[in-house]
Protein backbone atom coordinates (compact mmCIF):
# COMPACT_ATOMS: atom_id res chain seq x y z
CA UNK A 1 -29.29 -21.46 -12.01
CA UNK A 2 -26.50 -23.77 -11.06
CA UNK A 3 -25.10 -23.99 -7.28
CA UNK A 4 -22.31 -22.58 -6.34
CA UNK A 5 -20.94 -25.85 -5.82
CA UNK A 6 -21.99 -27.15 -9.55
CA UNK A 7 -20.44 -23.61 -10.50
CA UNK A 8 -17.08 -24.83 -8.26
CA UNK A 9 -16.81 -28.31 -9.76
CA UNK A 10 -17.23 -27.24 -13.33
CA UNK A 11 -14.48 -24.83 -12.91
CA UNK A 12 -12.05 -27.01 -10.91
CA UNK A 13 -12.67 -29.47 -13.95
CA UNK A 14 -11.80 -27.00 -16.24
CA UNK A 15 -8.53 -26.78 -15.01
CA UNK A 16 -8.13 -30.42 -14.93
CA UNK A 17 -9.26 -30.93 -18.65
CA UNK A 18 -6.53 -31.50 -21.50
CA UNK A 19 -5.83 -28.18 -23.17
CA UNK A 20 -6.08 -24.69 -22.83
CA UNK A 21 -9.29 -22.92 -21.87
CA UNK A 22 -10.23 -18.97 -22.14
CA UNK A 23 -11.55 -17.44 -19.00
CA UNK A 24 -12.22 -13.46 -20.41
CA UNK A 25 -12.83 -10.75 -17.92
CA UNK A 26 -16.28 -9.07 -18.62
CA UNK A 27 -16.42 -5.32 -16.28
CA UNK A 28 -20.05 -5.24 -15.80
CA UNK A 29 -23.40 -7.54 -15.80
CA UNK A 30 -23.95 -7.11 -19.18
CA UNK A 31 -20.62 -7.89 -20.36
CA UNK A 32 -20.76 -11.21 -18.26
CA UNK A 33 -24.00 -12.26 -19.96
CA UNK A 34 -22.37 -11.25 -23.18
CA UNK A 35 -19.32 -13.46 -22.74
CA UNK A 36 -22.15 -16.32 -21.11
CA UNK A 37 -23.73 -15.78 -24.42
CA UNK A 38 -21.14 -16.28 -26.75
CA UNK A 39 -20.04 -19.84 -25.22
CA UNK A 40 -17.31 -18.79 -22.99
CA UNK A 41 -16.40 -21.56 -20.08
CA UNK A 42 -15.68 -19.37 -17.22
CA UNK A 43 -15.36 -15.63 -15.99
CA UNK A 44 -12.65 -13.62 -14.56
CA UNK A 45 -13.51 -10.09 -13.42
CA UNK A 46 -11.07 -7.28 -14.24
CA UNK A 47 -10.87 -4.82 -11.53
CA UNK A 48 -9.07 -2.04 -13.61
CA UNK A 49 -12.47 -3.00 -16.07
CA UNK A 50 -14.92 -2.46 -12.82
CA UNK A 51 -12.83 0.64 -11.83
CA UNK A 52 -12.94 1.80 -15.19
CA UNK A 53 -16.80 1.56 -15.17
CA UNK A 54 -17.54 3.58 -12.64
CA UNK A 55 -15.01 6.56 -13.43
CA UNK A 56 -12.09 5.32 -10.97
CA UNK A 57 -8.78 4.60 -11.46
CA UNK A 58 -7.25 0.76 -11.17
CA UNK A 59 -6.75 -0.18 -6.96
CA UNK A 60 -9.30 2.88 -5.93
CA UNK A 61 -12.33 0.71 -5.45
CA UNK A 62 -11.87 -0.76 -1.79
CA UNK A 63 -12.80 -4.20 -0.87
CA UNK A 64 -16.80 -3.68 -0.03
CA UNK A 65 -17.55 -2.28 -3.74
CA UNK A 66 -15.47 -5.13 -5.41
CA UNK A 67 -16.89 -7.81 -3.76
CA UNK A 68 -20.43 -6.55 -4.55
CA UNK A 69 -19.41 -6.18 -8.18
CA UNK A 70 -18.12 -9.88 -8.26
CA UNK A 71 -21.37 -11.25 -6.30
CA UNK A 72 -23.32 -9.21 -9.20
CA UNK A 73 -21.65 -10.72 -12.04
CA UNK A 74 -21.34 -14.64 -10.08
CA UNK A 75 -24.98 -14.15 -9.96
CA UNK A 76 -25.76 -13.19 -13.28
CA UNK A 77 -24.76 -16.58 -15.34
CA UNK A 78 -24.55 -20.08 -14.65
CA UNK A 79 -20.65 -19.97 -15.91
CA UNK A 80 -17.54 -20.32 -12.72
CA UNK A 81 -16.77 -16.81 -11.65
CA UNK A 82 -12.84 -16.04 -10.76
CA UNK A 83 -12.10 -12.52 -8.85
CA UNK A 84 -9.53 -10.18 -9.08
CA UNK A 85 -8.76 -9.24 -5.66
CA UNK A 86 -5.76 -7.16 -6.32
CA UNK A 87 -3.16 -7.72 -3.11
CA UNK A 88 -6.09 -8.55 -1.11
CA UNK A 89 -6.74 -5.27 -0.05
CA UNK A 90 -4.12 -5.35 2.79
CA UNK A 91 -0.96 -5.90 3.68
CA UNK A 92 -1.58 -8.69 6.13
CA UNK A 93 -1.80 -11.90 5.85
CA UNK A 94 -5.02 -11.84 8.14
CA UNK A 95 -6.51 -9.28 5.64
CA UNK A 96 -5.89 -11.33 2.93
CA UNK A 97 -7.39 -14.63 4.90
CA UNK A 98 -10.80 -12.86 5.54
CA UNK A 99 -10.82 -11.40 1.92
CA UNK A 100 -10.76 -14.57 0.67
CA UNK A 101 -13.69 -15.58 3.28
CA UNK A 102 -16.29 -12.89 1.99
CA UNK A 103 -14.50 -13.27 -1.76
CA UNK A 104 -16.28 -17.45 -1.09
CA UNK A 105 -19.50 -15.81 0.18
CA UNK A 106 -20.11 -13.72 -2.74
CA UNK A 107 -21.05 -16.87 -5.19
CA UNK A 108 -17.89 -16.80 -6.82
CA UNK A 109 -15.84 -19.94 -6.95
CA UNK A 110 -12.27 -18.83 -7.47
CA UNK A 111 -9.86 -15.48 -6.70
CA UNK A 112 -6.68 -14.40 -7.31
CA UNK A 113 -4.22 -12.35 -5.21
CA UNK A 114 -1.31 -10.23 -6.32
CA UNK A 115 2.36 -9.88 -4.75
CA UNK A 116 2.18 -5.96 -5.27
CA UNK A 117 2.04 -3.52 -2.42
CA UNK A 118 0.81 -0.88 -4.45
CA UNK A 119 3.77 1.39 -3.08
CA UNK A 120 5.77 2.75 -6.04
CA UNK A 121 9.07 2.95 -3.71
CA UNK A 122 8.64 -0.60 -3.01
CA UNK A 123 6.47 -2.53 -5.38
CA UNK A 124 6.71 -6.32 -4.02
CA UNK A 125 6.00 -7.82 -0.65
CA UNK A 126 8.86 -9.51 0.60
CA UNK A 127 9.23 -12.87 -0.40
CA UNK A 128 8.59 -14.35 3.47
CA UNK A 129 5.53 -11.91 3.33
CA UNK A 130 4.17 -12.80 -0.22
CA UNK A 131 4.21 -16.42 0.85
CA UNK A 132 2.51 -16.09 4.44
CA UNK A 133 0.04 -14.13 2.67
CA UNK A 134 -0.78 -16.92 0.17
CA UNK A 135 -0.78 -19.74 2.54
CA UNK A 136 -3.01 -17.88 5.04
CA UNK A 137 -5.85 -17.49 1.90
CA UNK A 138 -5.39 -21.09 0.89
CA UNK A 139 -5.94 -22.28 4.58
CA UNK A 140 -8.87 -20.39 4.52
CA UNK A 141 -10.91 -22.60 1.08
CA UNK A 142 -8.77 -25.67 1.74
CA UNK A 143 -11.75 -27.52 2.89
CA UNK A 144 -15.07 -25.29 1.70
CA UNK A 145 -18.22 -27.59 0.77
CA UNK A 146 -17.35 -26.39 -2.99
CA UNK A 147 -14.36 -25.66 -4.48
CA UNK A 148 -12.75 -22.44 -4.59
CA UNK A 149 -9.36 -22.01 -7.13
CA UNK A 150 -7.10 -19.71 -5.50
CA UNK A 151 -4.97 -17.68 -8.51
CA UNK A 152 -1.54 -16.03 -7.11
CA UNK A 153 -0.09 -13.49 -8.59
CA UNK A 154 3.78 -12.42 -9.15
CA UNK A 155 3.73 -9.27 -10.38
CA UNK A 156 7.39 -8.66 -11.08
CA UNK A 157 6.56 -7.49 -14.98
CA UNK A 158 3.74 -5.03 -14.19
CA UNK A 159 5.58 -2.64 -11.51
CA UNK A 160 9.01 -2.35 -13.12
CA UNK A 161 10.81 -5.70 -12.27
CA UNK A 162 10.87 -8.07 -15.37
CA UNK A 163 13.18 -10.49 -13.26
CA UNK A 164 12.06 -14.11 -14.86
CA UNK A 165 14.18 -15.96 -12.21
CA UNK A 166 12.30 -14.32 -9.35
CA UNK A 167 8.97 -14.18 -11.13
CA UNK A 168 9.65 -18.37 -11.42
CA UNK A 169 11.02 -18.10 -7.59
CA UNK A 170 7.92 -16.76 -6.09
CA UNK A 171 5.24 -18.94 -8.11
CA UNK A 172 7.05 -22.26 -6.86
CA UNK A 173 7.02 -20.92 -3.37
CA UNK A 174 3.24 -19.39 -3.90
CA UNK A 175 3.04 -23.04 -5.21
CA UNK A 176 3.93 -24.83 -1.82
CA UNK A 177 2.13 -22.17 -0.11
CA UNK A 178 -1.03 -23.54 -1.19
CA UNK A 179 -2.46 -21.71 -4.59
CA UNK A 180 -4.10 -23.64 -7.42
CA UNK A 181 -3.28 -21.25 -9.97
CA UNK A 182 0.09 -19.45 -11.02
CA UNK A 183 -0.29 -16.03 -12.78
CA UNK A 184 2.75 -14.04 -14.26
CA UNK A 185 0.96 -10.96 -16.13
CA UNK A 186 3.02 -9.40 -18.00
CA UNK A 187 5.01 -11.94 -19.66
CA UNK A 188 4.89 -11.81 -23.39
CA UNK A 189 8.18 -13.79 -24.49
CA UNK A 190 7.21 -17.54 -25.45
CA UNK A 191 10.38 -19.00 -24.50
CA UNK A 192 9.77 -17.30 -20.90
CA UNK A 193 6.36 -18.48 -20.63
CA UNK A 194 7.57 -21.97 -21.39
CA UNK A 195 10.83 -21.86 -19.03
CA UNK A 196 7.64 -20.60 -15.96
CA UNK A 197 5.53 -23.37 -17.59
CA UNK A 198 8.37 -26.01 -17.27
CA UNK A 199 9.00 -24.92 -13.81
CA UNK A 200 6.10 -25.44 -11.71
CA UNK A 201 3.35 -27.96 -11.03
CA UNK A 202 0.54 -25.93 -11.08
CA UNK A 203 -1.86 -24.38 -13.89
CA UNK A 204 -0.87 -21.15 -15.32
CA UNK A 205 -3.05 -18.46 -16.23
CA UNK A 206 -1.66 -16.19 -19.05
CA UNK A 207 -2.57 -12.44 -19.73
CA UNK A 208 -3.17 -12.10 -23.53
CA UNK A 209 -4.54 -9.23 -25.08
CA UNK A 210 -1.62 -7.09 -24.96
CA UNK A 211 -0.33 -4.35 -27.51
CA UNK A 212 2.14 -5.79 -29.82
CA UNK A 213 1.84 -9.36 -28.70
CA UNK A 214 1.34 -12.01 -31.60
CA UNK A 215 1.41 -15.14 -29.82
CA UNK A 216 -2.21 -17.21 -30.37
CA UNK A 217 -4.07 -19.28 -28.52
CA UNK A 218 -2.46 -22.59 -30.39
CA UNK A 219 0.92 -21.06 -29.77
CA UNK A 220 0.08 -21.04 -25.83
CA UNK A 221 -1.45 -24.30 -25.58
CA UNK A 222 1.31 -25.77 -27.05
CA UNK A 223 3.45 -24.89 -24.59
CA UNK A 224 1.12 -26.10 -22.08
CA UNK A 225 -0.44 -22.78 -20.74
CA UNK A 226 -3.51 -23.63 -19.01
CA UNK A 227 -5.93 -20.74 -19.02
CA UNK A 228 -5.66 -17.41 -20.80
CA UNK A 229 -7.33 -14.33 -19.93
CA UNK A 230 -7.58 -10.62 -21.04
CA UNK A 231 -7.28 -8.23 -18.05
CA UNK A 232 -8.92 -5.13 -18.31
CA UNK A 233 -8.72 -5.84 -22.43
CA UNK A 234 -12.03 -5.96 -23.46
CA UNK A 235 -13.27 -3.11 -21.19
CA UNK A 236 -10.32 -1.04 -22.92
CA UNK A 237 -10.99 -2.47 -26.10
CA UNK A 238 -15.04 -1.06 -25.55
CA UNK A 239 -13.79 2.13 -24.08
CA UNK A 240 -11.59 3.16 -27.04
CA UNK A 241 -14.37 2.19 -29.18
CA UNK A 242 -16.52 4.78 -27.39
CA UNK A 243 -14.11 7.75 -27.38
CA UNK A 244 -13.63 7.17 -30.84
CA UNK A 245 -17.05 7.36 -31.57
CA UNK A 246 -17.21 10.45 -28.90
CA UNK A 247 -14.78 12.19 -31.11
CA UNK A 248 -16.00 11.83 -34.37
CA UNK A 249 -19.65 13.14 -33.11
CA UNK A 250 -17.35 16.61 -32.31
CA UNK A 251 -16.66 16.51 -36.28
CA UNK A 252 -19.76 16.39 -37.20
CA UNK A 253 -20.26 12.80 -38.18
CA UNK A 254 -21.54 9.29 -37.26
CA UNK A 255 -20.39 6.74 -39.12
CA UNK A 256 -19.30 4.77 -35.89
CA UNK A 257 -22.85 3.46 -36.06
CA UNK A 258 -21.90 1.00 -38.99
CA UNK A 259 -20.17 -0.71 -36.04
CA UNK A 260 -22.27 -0.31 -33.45
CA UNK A 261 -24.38 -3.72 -32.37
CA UNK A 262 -27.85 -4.10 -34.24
CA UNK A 263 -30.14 -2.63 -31.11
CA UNK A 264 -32.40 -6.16 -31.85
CA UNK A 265 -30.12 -8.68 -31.39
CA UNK A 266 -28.68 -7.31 -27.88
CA UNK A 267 -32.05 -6.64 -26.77
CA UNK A 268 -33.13 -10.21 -27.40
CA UNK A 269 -29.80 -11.44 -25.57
CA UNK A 270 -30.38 -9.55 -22.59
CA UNK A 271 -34.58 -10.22 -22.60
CA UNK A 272 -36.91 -7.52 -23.03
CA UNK A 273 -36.62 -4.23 -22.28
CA UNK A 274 -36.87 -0.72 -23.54
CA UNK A 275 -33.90 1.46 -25.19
């Protein structure tokens, strides 16, 4: 297995590369070595996917169960690991410091931290706040012995505030503050993503994977998107899969097994084992 510094400087590289690079979210340890598999680069976890996984809603897993979930999946594939830390679990910027801290302990080599408060009567952190709370995690893997990419978050689109001039506000400040990566999920306009693109000096991570949304990969790149990722996608995308089949079985038939994975091949990916 690689180091978690070999893990840090191949995804650090990544993000200096030419073109745009997939990091997909896997929800589980078989997922990640599924994705690992396949020839993905890198790893984001999903924590809507984890919370999904274990019958929870999104935000109700608590730091101590995330983090174990992201040193489980760092640990189960040689590729760079990225976690979704929500908003750091905290309001603070000290909470978000020493989330960060145990976030670099758990193998991973990157995290990302939202601008949300999780408080439907008042969605974002002030803009003061947002930014202390950024700068306080990037002080705290400025100078680690590998790399760690720190991913922040405006979150205007997903709670209700689709304000492009703020969203593009707060990622130049989160910018100077000290993150690595700029995140706007959400956005789904291509002239918007290029005006955020255009606007900042950082790598931007784009959420694909979204209902409706046609844009491709080539269609991102060329607009100089860095990395694009799927949320809690795939986990949704298995999920529906599995109610469908769920229902069906109450008809009567079974004819979601014509789509099911041959029981041979995934039992050679994952090694031996019984079924």
């Amino acid at each position: 297995m690689l180091t978690q510094a070999e893990k840090g400087a191949a995804f650090a590289e990544l993000h200096r590369r030419d073109g745009t690079f997939l990091i997909p979210n896997p929800w589980d340890v078989g997922s990640a070595r599924l994705l690992a598999h396949l020839g993905f680069e890198a790893l984001a976890t999903s924590s809507a996917g984890y919370a999904f996984s274990i019958g929870k809603p999104d935000n109700a897993v608590g730091r101590e169960a995330m983090l174990a979930h992201a040193a489980a999946v760092a640990s189960a594939t040689d590729l760079p690991v990225s976690i979704d830390l929500e908003n750091g679990f905290g309001d603070t910027p000290e909470i978000v410091a020493e989330t960060i801290r145990l976030a670099a302990a758990t193998g991973a080599v990157g995290g990302s931290i939202e601008d949300a408060t999780e408080r439907p009567d008042d969605p974002l952190y002030d803009r003061a706040l947002a930014v202390e709370r950024i700068r306080a995690a990037a002080e705290v893997v400025r100078n680690p012995s590998f790399p760690f990419m720190l991913t922040a978050r405006a979150e205007n689109y997903l709670v209700g505030k689709p304000d492009l001039k703020d969203t593009i506000e707060r990622l130049q400040l989160y910018q100077e503050a000290g993150a690595d990566v700029l995140y706007a999920p959400g956005l789904t306009n291509k002239d918007d993503i290029a005006t955020l693109v255009s606007s900042v000096d950082r790598p931007v991570n784009l959420l694909m994977g979204l209902k409706g949304v046609k844009l491709t990969i080539i269609e991102v790149a060329a607009i100089g998107v860095k990395r694009v990722s799927v949320g809690s996608g795939l986990a949704r995308c298995a999920l529906g899969a599995f109610i469908r089949a769920a229902r069906e079985m109450q008809f009567g038939t079974f004819s979601f097994a014509d789509d099911a994975e041959d029981f041979r091949t995934l039992n050679s990916i994952f090694g031996e084992g019984r079924g």
